[in-house]
C-alpha atoms as a PDB file:
ATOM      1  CA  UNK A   1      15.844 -16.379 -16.008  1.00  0.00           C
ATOM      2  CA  UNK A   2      15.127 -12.591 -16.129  1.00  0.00           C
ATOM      3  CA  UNK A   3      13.448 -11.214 -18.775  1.00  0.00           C
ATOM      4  CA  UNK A   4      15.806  -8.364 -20.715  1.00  0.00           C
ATOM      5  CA  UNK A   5      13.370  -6.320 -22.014  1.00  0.00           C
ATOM      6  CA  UNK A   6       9.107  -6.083 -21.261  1.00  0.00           C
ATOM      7  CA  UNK A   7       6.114  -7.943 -23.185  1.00  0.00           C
ATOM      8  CA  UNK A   8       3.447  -6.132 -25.146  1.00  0.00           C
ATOM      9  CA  UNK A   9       1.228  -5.480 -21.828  1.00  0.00           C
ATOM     10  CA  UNK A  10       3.183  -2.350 -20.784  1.00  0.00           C
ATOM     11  CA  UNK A  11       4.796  -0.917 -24.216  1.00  0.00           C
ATOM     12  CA  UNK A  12       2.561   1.563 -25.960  1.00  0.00           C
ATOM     13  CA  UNK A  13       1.890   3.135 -22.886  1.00  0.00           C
ATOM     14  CA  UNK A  14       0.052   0.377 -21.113  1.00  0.00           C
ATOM     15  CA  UNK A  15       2.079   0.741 -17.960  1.00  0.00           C
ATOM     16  CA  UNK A  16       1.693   3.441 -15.720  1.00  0.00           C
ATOM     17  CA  UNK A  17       1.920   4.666 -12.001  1.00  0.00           C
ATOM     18  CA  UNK A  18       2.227   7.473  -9.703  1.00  0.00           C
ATOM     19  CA  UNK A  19       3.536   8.397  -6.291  1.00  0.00           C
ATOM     20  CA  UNK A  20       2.158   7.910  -3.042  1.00  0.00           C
ATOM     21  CA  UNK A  21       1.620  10.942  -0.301  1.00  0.00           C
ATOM     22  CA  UNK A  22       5.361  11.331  -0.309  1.00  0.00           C
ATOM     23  CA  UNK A  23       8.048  10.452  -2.981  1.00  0.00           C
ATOM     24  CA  UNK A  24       7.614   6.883  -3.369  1.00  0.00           C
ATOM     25  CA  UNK A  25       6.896   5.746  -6.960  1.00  0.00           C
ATOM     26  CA  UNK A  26       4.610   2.925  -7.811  1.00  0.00           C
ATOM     27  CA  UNK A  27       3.937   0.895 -10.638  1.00  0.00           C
ATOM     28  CA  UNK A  28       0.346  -0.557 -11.527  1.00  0.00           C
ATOM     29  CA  UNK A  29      -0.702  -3.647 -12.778  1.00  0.00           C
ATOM     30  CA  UNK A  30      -1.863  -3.312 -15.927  1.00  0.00           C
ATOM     31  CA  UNK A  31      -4.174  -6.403 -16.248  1.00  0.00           C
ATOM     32  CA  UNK A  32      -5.991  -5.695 -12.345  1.00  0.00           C
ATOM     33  CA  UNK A  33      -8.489  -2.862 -11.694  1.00  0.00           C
ATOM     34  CA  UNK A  34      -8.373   0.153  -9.344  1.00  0.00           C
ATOM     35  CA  UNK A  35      -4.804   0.943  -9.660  1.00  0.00           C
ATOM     36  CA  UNK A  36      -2.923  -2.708  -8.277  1.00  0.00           C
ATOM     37  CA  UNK A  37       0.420  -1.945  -7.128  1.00  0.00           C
ATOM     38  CA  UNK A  38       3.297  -4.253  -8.871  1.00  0.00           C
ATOM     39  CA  UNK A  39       5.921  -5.580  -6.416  1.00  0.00           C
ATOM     40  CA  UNK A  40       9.301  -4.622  -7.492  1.00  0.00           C
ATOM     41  CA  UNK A  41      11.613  -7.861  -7.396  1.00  0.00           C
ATOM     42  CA  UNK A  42      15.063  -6.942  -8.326  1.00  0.00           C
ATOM     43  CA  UNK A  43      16.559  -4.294 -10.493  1.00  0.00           C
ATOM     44  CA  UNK A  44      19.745  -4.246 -13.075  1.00  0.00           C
ATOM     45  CA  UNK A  45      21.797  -1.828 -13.501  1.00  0.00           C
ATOM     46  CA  UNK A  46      22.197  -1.483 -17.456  1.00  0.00           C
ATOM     47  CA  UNK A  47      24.077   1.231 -17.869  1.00  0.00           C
ATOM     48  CA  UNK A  48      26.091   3.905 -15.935  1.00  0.00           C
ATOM     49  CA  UNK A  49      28.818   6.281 -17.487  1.00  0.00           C
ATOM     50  CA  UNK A  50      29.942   9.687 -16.286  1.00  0.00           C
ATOM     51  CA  UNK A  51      28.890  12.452 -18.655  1.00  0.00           C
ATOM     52  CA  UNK A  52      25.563  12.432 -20.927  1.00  0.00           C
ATOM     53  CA  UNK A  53      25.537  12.927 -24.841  1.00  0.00           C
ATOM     54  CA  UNK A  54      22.147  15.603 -24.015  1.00  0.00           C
ATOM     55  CA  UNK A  55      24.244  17.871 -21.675  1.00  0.00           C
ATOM     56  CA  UNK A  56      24.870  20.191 -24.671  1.00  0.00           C
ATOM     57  CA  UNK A  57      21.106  20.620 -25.338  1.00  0.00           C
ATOM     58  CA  UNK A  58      19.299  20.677 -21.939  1.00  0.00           C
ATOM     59  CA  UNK A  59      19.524  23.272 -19.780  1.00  0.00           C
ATOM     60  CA  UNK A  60      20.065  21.197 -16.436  1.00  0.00           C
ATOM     61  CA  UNK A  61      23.058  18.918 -17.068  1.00  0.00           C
ATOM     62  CA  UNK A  62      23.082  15.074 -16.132  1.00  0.00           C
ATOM     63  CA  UNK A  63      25.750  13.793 -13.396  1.00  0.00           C
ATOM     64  CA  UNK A  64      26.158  11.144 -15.505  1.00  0.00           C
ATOM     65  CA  UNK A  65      24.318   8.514 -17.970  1.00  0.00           C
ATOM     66  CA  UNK A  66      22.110   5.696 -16.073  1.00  0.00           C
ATOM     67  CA  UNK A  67      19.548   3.010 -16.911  1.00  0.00           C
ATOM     68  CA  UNK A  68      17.920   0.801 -14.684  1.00  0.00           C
ATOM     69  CA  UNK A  69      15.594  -2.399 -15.747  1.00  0.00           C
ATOM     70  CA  UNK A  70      13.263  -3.319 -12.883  1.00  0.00           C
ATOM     71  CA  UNK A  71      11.256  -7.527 -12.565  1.00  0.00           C
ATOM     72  CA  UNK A  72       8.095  -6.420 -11.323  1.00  0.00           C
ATOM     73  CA  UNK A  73       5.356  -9.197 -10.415  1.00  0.00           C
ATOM     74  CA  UNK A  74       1.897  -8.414  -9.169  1.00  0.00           C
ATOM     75  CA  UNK A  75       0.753 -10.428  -6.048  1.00  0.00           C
ATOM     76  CA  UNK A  76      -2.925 -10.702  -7.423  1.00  0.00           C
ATOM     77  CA  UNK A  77      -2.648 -11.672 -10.618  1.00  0.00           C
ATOM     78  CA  UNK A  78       0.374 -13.377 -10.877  1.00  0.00           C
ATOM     79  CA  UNK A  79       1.249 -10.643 -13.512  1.00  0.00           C
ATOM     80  CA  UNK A  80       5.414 -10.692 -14.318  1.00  0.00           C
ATOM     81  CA  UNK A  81       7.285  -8.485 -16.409  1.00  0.00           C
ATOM     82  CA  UNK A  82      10.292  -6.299 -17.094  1.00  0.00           C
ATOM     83  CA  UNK A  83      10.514  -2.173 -17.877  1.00  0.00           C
ATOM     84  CA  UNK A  84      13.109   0.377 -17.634  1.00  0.00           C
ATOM     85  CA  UNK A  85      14.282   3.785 -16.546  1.00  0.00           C
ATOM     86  CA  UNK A  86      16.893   5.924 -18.007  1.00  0.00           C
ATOM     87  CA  UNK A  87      18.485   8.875 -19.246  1.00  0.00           C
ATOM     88  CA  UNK A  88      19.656   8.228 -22.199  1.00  0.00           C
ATOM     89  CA  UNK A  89      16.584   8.105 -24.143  1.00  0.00           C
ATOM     90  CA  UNK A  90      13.617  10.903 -24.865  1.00  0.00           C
ATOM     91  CA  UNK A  91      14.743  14.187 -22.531  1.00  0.00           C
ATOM     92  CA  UNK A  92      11.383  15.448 -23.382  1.00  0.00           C
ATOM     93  CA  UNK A  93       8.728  16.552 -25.269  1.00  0.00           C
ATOM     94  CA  UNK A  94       5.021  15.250 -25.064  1.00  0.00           C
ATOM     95  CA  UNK A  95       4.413  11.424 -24.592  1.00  0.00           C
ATOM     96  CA  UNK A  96       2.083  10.808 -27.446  1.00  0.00           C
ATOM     97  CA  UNK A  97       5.892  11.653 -29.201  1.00  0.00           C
ATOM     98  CA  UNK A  98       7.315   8.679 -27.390  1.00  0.00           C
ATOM     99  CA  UNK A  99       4.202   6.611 -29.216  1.00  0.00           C
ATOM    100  CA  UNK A 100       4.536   7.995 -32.583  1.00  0.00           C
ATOM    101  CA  UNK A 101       1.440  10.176 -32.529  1.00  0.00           C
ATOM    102  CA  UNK A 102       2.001  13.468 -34.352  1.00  0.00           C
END
């Protein structure tokens, strides 16, 4: 069964990534050294709705509202786990923010 929403090991900013020479983003492992790369398995679509509620308040406007949930496993470790994308959350701002930090 998939998981609906990720463990401890990437909340809090545990999880993080970066692109590759081109476009391409890339999760890490968070429990391997030197930057593992986590295999995405499948994704869900969560949510997608024409329009966004921040429209009024950004200055670029959203096509629409989206949010994505991707299983991610790391050939490795055996690390497995669940995280998201979407725009319907922060639309900004510094990432400590996200954490809490003032």
């Amino acid at each position: 069964m998939k998981p609906t929403h990720g463990s401890e090991q990437v909340q809090d900013g545990k999880l993080r990534g970066a692109t590759d020479r081109t476009d391409y983003f890339y999760f890490f492992c968070p429990r391997c050294p030197e930057d593992e790369i986590l295999r995405i398995l499948d994704f869900d679509a969560l949510r997608e709705e024409p329009g966004n509620k921040y429209n009024d308040q950004c200055r670029r406007k959203a096509h629409r509202t989206f949010g994505f949930g991707f299983e991610m496993h790391c050939e490795k470790c055996g690390f497995y786990d669940y995280v998201k994308v979407a725009n319907y959350g922060w639309q900004g701002g510094k990432h400590s923010e996200t954490l809490g930090d003032p």
